[in-house]
Protein backbone atom coordinates (compact mmCIF):
# COMPACT_ATOMS: atom_id res chain seq x y z
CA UNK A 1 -27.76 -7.63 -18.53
CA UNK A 2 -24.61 -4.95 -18.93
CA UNK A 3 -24.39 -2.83 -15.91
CA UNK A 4 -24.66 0.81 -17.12
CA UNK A 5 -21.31 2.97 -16.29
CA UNK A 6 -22.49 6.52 -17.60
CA UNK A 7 -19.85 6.84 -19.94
CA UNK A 8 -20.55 7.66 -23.68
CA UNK A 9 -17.27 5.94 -24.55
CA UNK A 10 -17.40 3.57 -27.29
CA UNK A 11 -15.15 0.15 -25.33
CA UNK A 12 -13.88 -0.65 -29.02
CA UNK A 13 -13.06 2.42 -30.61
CA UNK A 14 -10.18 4.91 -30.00
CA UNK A 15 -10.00 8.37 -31.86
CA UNK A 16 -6.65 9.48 -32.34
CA UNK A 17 -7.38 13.62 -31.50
CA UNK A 18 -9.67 13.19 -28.93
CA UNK A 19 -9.03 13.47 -25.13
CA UNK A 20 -9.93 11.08 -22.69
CA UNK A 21 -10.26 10.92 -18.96
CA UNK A 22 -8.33 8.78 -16.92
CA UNK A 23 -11.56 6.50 -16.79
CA UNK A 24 -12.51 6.65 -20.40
CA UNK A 25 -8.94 5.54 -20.94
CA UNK A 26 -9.12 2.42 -18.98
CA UNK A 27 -12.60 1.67 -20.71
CA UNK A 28 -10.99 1.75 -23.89
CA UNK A 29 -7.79 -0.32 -23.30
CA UNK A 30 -9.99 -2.47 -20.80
CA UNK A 31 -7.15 -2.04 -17.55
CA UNK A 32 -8.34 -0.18 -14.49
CA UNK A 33 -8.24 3.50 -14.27
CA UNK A 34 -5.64 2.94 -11.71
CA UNK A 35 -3.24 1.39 -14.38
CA UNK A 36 -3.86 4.55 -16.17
CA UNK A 37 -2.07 6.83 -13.79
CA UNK A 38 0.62 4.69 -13.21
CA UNK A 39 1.36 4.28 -17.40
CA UNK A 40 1.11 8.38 -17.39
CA UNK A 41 3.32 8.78 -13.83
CA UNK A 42 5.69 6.30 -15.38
CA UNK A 43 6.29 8.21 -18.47
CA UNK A 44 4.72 5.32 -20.55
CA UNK A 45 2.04 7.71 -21.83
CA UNK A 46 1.57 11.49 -21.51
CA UNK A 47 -1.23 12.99 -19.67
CA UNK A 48 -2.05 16.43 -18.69
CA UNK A 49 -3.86 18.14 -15.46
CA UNK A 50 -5.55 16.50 -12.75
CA UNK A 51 -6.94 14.71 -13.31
CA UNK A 52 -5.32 13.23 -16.06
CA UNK A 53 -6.70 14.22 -19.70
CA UNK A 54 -5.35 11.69 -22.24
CA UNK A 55 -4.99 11.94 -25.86
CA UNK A 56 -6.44 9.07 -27.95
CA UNK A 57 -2.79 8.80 -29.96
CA UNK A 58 -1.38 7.96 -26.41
CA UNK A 59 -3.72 5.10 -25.92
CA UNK A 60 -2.43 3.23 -28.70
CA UNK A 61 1.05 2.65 -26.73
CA UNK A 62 -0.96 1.15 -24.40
CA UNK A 63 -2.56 -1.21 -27.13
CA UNK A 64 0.18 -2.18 -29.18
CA UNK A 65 2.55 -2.95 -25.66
């Protein structure tokens, strides 16, 4: 039985244009949301606000590294 999370995010698919919370993010790349905010404080990926609001294209750096 899958333990429900609340999110409506998809684990397996990324939309380019769409913007996605620091815990959607890790969802979607499958690292914790804490990874997250150290890829976007690093400068490995650009996020805006807090907290951070990611952009789908910004996700893929995370996939293809």
């Amino acid at each position: 039985m899958q333990k429900e999370t609340g999110s409506t995010v998809h684990p397996r698919v990324i939309l380019a244009d769409a913007i996605y919370t620091t815990d959607e993010a890790a969802v979607l790349v499958r690292v914790r949301p804490s990874t997250i905010r150290a890829a976007v404080r690093l400068g490995k990926i650009r996020g805006a606000g807090r907290p951070f609001r990611i952009r789908g294209s910004e996700l893929f750096k995370l996939c293809a590294a």
